[in-house]
PDB file of N, CA and C in Angstrom:
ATOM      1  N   UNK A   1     181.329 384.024  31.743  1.00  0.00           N
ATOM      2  CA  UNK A   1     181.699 384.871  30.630  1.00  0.00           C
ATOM      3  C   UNK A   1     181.584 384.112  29.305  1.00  0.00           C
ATOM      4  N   UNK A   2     181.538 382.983  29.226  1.00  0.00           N
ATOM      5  CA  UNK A   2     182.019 382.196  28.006  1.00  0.00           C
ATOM      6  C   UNK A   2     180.554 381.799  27.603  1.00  0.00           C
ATOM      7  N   UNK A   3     179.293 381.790  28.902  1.00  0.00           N
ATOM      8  CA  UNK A   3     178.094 381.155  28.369  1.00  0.00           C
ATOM      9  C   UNK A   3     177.700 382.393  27.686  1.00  0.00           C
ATOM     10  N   UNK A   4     177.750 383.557  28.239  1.00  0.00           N
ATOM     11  CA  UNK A   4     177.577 385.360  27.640  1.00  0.00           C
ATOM     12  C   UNK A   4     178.026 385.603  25.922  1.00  0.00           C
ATOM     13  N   UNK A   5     179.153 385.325  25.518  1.00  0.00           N
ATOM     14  CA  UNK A   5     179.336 385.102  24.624  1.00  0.00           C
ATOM     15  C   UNK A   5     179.012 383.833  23.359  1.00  0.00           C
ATOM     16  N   UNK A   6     179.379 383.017  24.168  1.00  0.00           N
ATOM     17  CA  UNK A   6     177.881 381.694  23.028  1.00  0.00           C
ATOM     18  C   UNK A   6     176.273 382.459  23.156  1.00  0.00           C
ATOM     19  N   UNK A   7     175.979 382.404  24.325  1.00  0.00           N
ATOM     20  CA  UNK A   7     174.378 383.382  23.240  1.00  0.00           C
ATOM     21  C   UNK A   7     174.415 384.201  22.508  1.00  0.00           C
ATOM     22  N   UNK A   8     175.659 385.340  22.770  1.00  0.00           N
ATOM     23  CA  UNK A   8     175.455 386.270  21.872  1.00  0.00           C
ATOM     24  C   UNK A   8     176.093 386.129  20.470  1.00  0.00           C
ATOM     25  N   UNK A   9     176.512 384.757  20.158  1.00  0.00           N
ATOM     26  CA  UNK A   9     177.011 384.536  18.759  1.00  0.00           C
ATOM     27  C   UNK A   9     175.543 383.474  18.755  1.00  0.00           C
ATOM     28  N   UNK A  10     175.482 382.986  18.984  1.00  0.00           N
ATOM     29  CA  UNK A  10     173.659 381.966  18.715  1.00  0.00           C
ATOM     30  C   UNK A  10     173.055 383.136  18.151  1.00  0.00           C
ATOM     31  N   UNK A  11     172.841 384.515  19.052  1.00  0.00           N
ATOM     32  CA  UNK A  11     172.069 385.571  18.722  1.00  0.00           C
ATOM     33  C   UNK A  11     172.204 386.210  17.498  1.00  0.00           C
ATOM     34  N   UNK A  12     173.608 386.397  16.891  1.00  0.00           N
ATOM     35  CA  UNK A  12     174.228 386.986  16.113  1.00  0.00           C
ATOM     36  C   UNK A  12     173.677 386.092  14.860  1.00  0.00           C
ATOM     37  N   UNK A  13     174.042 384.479  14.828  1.00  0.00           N
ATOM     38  CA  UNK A  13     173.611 383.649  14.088  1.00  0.00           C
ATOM     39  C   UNK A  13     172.180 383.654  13.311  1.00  0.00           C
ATOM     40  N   UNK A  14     171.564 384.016  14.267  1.00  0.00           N
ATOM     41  CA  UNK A  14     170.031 383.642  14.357  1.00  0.00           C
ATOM     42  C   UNK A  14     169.411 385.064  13.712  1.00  0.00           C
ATOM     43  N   UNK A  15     170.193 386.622  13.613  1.00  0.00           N
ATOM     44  CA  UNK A  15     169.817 387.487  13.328  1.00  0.00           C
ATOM     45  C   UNK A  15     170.571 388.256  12.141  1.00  0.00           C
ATOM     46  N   UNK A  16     171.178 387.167  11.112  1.00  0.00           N
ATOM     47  CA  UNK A  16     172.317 387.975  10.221  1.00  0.00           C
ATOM     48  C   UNK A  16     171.538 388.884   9.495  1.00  0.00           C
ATOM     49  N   UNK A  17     170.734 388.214   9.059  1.00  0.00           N
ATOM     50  CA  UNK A  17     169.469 389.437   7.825  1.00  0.00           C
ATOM     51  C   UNK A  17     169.606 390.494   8.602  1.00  0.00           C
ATOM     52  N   UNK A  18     168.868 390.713   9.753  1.00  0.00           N
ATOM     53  CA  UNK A  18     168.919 392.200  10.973  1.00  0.00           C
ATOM     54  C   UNK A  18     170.302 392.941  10.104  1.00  0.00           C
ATOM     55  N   UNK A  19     171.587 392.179  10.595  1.00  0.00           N
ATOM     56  CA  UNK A  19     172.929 393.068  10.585  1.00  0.00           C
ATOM     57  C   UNK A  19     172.999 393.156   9.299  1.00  0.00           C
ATOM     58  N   UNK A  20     172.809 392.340   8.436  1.00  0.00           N
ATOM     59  CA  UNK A  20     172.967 392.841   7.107  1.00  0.00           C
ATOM     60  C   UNK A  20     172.191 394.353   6.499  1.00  0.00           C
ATOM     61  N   UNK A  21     170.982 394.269   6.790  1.00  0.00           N
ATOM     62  CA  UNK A  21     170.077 395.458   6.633  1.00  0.00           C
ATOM     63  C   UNK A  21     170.548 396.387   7.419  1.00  0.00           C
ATOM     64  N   UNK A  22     170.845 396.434   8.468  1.00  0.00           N
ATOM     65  CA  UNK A  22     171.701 397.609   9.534  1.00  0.00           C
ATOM     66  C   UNK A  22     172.604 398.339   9.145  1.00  0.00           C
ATOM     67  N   UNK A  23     173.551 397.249   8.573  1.00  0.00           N
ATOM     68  CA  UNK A  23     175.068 397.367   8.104  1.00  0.00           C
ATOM     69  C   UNK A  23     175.123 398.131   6.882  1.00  0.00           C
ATOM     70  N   UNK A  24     174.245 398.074   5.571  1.00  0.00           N
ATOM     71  CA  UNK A  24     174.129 399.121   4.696  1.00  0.00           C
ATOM     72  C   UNK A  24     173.389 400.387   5.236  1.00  0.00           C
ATOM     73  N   UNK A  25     172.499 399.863   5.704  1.00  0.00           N
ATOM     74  CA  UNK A  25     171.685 401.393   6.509  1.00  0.00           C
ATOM     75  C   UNK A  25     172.682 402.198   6.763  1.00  0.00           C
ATOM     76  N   UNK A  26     173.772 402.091   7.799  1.00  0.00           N
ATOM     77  CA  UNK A  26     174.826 402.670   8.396  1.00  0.00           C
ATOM     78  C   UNK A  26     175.283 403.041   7.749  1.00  0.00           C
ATOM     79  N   UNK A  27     175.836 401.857   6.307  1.00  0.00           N
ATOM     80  CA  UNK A  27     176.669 402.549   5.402  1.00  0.00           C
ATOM     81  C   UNK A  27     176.629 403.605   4.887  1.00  0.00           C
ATOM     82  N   UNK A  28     175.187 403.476   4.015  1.00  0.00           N
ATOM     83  CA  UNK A  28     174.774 404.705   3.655  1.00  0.00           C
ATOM     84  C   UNK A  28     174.413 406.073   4.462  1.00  0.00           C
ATOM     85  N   UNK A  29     174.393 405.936   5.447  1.00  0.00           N
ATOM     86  CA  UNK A  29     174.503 406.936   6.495  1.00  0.00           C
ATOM     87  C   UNK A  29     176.024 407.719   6.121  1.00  0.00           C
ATOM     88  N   UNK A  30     176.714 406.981   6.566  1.00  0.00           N
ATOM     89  CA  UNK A  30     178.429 407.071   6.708  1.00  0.00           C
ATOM     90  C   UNK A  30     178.783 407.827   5.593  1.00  0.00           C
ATOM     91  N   UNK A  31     178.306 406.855   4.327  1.00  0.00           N
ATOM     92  CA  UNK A  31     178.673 407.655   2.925  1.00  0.00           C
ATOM     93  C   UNK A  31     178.443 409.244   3.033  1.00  0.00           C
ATOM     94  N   UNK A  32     176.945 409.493   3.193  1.00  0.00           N
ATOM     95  CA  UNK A  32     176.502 410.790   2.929  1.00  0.00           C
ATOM     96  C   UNK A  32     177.131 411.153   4.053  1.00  0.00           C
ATOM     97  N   UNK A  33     177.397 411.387   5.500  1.00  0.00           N
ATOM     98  CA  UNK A  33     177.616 412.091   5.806  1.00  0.00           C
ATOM     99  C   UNK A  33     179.580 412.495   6.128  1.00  0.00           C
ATOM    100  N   UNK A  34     180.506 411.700   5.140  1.00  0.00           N
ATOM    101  CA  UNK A  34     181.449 411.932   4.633  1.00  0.00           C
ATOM    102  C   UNK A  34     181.477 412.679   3.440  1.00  0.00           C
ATOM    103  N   UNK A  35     180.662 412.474   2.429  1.00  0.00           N
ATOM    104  CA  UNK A  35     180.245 413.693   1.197  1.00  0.00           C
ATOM    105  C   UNK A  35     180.156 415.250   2.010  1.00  0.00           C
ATOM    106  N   UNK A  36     179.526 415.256   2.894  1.00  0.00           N
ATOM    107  CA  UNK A  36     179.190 416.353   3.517  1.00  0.00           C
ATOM    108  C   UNK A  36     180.500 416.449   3.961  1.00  0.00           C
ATOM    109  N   UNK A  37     181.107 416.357   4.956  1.00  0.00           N
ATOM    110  CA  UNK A  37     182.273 416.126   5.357  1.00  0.00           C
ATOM    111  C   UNK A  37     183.377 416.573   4.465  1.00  0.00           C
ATOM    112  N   UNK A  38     183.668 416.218   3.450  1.00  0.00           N
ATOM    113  CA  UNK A  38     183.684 416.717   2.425  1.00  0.00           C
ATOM    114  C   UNK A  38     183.971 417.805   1.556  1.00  0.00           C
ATOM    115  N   UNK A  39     182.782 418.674   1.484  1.00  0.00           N
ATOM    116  CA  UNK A  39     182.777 419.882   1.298  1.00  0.00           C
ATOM    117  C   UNK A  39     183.543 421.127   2.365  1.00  0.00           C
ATOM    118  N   UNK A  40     183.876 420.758   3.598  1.00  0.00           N
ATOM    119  CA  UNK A  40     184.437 421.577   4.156  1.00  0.00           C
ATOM    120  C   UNK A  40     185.689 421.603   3.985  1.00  0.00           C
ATOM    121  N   UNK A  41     186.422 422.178   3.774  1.00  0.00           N
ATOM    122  CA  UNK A  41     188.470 421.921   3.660  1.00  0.00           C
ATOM    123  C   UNK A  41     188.839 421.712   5.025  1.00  0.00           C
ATOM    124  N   UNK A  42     188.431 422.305   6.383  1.00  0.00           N
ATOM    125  CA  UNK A  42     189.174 422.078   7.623  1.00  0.00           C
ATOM    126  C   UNK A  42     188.686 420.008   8.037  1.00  0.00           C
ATOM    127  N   UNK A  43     187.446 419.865   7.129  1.00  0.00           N
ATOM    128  CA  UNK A  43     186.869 418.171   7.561  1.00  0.00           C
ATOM    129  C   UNK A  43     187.276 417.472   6.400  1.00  0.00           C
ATOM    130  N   UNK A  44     187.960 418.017   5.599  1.00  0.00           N
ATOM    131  CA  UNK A  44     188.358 416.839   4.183  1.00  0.00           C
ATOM    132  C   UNK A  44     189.544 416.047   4.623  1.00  0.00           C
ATOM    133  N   UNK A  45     190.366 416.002   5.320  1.00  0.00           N
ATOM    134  CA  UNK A  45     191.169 414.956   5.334  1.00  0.00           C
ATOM    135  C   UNK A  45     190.591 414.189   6.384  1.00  0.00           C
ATOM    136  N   UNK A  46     189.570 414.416   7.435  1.00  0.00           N
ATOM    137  CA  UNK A  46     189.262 413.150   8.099  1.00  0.00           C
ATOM    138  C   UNK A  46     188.131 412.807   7.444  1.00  0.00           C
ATOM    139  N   UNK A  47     187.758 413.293   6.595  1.00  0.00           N
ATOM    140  CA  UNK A  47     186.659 412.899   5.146  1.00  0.00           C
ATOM    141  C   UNK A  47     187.525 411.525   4.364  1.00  0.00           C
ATOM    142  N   UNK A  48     188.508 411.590   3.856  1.00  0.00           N
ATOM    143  CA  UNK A  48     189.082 410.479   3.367  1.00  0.00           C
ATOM    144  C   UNK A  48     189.629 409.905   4.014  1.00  0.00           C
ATOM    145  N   UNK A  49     189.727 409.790   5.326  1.00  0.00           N
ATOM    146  CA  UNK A  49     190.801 408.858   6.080  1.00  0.00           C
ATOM    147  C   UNK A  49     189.321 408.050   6.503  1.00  0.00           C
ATOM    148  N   UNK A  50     188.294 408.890   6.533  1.00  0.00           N
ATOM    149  CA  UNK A  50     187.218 407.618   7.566  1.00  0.00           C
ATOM    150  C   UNK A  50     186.463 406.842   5.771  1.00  0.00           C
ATOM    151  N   UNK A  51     186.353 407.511   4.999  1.00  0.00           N
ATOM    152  CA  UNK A  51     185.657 407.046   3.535  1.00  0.00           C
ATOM    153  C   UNK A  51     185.944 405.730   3.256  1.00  0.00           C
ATOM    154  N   UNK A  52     186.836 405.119   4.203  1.00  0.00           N
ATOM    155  CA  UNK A  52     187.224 403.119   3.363  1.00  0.00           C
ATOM    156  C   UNK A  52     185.848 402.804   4.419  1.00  0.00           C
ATOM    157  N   UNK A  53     185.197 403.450   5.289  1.00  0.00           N
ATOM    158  CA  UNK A  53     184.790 402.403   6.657  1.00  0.00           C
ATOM    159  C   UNK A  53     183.468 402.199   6.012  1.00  0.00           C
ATOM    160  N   UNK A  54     182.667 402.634   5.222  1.00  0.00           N
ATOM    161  CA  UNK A  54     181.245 402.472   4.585  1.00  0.00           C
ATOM    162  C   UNK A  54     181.439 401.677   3.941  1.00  0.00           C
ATOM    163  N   UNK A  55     182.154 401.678   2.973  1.00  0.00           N
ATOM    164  CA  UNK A  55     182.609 400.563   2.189  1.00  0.00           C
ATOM    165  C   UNK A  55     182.969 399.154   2.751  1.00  0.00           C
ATOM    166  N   UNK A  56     183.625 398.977   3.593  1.00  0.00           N
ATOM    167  CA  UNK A  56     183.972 397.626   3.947  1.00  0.00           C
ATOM    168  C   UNK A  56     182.516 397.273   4.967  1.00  0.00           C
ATOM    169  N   UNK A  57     181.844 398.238   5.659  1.00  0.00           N
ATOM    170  CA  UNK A  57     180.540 397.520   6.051  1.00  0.00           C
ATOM    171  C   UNK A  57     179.415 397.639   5.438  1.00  0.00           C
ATOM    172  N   UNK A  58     179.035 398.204   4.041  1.00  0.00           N
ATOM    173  CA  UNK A  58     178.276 397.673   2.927  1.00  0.00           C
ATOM    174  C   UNK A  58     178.575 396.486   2.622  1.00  0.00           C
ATOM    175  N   UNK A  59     180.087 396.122   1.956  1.00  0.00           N
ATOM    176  CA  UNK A  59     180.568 395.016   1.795  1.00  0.00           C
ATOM    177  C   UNK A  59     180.762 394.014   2.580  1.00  0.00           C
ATOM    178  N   UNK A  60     180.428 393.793   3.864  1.00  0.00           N
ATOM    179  CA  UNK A  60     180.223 392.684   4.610  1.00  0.00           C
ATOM    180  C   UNK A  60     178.451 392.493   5.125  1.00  0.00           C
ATOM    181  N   UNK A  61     177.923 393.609   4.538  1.00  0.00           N
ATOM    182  CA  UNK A  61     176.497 393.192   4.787  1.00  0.00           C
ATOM    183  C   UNK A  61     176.011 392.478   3.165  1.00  0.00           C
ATOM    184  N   UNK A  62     176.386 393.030   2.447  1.00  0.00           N
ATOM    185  CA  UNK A  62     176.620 392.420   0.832  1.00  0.00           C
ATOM    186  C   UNK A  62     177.338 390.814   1.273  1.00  0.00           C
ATOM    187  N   UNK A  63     177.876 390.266   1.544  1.00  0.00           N
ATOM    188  CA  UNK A  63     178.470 389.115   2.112  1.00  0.00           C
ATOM    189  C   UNK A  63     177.333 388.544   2.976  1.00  0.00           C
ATOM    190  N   UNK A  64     177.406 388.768   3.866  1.00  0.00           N
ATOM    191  CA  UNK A  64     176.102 388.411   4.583  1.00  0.00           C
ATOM    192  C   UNK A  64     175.163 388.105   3.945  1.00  0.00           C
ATOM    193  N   UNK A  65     174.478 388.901   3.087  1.00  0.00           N
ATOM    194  CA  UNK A  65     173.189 388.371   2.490  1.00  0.00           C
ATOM    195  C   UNK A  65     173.156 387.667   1.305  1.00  0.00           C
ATOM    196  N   UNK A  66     174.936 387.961   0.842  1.00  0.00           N
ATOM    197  CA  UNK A  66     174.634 386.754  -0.092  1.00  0.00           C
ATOM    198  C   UNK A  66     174.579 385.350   0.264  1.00  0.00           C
ATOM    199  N   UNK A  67     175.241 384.942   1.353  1.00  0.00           N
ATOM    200  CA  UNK A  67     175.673 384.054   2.005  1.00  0.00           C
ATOM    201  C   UNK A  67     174.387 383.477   2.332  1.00  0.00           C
ATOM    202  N   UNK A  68     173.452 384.315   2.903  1.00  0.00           N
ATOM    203  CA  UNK A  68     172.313 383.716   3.548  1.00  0.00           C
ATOM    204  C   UNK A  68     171.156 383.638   2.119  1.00  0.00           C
ATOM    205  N   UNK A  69     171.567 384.229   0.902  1.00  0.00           N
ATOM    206  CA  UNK A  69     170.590 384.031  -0.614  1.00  0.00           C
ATOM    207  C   UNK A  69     169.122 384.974  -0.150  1.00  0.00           C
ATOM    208  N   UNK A  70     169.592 386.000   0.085  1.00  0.00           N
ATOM    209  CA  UNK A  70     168.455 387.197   0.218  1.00  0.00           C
ATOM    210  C   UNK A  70     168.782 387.702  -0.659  1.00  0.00           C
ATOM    211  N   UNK A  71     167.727 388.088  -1.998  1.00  0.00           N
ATOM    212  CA  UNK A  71     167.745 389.113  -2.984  1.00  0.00           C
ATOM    213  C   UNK A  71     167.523 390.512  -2.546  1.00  0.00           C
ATOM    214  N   UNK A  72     166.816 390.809  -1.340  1.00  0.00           N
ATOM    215  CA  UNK A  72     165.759 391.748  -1.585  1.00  0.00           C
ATOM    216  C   UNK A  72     167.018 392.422  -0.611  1.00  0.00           C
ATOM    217  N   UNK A  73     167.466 391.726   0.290  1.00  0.00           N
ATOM    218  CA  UNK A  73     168.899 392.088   1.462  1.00  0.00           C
ATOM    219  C   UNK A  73     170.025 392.465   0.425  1.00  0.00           C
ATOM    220  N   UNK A  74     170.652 391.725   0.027  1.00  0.00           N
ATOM    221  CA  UNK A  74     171.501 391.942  -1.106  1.00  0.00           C
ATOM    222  C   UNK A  74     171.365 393.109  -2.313  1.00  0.00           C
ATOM    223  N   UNK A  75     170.337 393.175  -2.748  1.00  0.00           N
ATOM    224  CA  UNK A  75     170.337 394.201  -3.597  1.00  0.00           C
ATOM    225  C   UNK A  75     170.257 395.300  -2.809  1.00  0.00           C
ATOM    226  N   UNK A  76     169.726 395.371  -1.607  1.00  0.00           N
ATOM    227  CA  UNK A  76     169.971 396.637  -1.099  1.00  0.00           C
ATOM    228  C   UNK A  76     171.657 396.953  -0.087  1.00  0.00           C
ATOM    229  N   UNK A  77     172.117 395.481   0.053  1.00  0.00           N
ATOM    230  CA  UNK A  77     173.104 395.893   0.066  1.00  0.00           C
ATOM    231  C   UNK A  77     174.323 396.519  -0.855  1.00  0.00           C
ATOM    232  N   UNK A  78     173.959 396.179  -2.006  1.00  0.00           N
ATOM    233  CA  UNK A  78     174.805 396.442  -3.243  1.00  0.00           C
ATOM    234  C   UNK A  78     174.589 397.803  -3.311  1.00  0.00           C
ATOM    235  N   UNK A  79     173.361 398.674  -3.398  1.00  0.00           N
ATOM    236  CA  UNK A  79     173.144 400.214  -3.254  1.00  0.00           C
ATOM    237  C   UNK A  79     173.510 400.516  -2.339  1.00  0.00           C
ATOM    238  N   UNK A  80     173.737 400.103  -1.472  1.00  0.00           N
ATOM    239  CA  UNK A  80     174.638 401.066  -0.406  1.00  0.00           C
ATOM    240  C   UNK A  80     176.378 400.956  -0.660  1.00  0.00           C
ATOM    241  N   UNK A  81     176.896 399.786  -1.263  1.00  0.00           N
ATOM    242  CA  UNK A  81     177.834 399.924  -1.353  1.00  0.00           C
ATOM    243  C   UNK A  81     178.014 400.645  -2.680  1.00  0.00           C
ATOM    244  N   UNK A  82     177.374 400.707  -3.490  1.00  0.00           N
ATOM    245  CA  UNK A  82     177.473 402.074  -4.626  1.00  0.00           C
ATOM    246  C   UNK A  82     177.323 403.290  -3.985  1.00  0.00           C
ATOM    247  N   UNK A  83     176.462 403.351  -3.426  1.00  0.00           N
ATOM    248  CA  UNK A  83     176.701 404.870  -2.657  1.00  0.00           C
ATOM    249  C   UNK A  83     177.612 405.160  -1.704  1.00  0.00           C
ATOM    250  N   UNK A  84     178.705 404.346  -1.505  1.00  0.00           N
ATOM    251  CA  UNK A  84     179.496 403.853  -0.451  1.00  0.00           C
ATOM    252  C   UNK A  84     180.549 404.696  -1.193  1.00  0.00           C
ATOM    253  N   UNK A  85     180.955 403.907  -2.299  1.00  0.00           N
ATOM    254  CA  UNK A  85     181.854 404.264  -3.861  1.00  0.00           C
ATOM    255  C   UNK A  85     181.759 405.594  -3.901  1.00  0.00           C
ATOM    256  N   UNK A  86     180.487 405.853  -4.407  1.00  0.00           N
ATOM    257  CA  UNK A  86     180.187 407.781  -4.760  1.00  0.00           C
ATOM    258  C   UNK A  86     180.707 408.368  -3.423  1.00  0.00           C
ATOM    259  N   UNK A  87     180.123 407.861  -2.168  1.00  0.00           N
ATOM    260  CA  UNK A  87     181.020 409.184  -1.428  1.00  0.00           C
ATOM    261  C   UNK A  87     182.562 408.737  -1.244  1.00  0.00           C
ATOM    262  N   UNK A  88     183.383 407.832  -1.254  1.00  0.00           N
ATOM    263  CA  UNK A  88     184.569 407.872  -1.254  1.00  0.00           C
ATOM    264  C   UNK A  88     185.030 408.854  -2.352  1.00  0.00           C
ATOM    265  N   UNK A  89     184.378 408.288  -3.855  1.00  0.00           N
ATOM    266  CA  UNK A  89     185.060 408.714  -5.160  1.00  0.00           C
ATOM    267  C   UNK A  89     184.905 410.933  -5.019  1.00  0.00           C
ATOM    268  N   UNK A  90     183.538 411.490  -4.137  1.00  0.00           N
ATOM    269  CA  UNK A  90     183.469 412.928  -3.675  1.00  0.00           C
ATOM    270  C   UNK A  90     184.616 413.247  -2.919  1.00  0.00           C
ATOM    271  N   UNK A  91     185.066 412.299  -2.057  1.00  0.00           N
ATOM    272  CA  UNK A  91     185.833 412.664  -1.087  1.00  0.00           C
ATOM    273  C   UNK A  91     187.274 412.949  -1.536  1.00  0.00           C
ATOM    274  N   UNK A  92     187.492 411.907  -2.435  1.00  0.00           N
ATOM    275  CA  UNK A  92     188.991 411.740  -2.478  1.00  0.00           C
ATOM    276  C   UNK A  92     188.693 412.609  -4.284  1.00  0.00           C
ATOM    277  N   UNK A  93     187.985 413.007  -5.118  1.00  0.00           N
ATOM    278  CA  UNK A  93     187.884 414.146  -6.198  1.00  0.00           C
ATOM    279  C   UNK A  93     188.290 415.487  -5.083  1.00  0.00           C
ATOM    280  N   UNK A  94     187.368 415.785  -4.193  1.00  0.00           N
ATOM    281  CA  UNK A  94     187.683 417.493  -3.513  1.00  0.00           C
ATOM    282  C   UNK A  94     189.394 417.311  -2.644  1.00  0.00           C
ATOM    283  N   UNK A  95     189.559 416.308  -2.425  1.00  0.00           N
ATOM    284  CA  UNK A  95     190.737 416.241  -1.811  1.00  0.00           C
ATOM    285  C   UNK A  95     192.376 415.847  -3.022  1.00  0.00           C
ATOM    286  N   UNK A  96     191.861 415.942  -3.950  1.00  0.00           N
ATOM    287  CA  UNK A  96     192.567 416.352  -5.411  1.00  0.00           C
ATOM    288  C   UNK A  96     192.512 417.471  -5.709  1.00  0.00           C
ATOM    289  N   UNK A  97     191.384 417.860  -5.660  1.00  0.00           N
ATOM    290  CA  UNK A  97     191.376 419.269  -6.036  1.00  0.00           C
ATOM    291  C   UNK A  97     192.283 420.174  -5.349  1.00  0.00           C
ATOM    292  N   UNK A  98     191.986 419.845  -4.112  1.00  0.00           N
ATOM    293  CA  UNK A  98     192.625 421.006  -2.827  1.00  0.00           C
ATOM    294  C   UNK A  98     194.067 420.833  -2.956  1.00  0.00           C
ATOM    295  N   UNK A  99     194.869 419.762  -3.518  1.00  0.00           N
ATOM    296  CA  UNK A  99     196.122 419.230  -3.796  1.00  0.00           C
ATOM    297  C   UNK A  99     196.403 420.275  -4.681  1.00  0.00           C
ATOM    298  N   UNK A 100     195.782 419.873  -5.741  1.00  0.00           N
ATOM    299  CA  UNK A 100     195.923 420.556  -7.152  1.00  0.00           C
ATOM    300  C   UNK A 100     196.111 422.422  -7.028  1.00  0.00           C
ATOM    301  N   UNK A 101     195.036 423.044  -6.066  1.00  0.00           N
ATOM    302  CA  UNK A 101     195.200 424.408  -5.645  1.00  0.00           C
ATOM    303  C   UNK A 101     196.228 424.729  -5.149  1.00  0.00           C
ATOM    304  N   UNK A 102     196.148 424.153  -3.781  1.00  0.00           N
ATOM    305  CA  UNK A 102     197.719 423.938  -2.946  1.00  0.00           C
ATOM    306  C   UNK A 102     199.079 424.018  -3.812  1.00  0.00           C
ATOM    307  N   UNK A 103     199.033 423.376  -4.689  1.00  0.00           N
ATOM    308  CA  UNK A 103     200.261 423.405  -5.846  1.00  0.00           C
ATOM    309  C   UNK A 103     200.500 424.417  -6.855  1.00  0.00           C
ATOM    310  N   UNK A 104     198.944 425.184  -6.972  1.00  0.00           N
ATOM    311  CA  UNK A 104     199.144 426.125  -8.320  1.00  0.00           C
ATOM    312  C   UNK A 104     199.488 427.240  -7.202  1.00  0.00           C
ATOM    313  N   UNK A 105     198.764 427.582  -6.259  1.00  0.00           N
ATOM    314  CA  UNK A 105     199.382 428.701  -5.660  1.00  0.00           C
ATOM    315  C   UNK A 105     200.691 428.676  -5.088  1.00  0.00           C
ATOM    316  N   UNK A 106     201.583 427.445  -4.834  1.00  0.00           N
ATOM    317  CA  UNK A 106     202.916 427.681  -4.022  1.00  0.00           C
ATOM    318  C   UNK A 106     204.036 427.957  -5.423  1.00  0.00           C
ATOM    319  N   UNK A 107     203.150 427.418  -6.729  1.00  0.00           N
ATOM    320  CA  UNK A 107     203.804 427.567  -8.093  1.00  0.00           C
ATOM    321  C   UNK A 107     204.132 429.294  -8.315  1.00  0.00           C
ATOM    322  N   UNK A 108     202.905 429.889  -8.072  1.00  0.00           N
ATOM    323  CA  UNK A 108     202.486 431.280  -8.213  1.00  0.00           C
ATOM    324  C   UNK A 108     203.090 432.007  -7.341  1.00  0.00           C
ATOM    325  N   UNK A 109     203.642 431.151  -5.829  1.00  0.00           N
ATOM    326  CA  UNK A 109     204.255 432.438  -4.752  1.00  0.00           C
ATOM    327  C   UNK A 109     205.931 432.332  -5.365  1.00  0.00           C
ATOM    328  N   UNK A 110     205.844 430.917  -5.847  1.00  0.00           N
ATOM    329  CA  UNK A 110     207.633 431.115  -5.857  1.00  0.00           C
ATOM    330  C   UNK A 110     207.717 432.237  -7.635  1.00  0.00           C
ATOM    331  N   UNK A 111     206.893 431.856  -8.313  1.00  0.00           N
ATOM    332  CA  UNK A 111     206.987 432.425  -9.169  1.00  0.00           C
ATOM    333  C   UNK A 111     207.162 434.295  -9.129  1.00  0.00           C
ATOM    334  N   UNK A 112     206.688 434.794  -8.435  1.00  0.00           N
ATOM    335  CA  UNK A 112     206.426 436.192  -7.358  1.00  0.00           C
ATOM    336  C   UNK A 112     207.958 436.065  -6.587  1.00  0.00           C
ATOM    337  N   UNK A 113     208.793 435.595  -6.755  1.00  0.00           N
ATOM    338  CA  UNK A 113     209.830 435.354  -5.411  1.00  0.00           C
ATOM    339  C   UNK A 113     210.633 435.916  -6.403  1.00  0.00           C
ATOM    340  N   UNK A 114     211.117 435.198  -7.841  1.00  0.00           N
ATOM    341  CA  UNK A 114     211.750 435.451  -8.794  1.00  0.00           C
ATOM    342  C   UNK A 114     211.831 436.583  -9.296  1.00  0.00           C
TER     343      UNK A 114
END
């Protein structure tokens, strides 16, 4: 078990660029399809509860490639973690909003009560 795991950190070693490029790929995957996510009200709160997870693996592929001094890795990790940002910052704007509704109408029923 223990030789299984030393190759697969040798492997890991030997292939960070790979995970770095992966790791925003994903991200940006993740992002957009939490934006989407998003737009529905019954998927917006597991829209912002999953929205930190793009972000922290943009930001460790951003780590990664700086670490290893890839421009071409790095800058594309940095766009994914901007697009990482934009869909958190969609997610958690519509999930204000829906707050904000939620509040004017329970304002409006008690107001109707009176």
């Amino acid at each position: 078990m223990r030789d299984k795991v030393l190759t697969f950190l040798k492997y890991v070693q030997g292939n960070l660029l790979f995970i770095s490029k992966w790791s925003a790929i994903t991200a940006i995957v993740l992002a957009l399809i939490i934006s989407a996510m998003s737009l529905s009200i019954p998927l917006l709160p597991y829209a912002v509860k999953l929205s930190l997870f793009p972000v922290l693996l943009s930001a460790g592929g951003w780590s990664i490639a700086n670490a290893r001094k890839a421009k071409t890795k790095r800058l594309f990790a940095i766009l994914a973690l901007w697009i990482s940002l934009g869909g958190v910052f969609v997610s958690h704007l519509q999930y204000q909003r829906l707050l904000v509704a939620y509040q004017m109408q329970k304002q409006a029923h008690q107001n109707e009560q009176k």
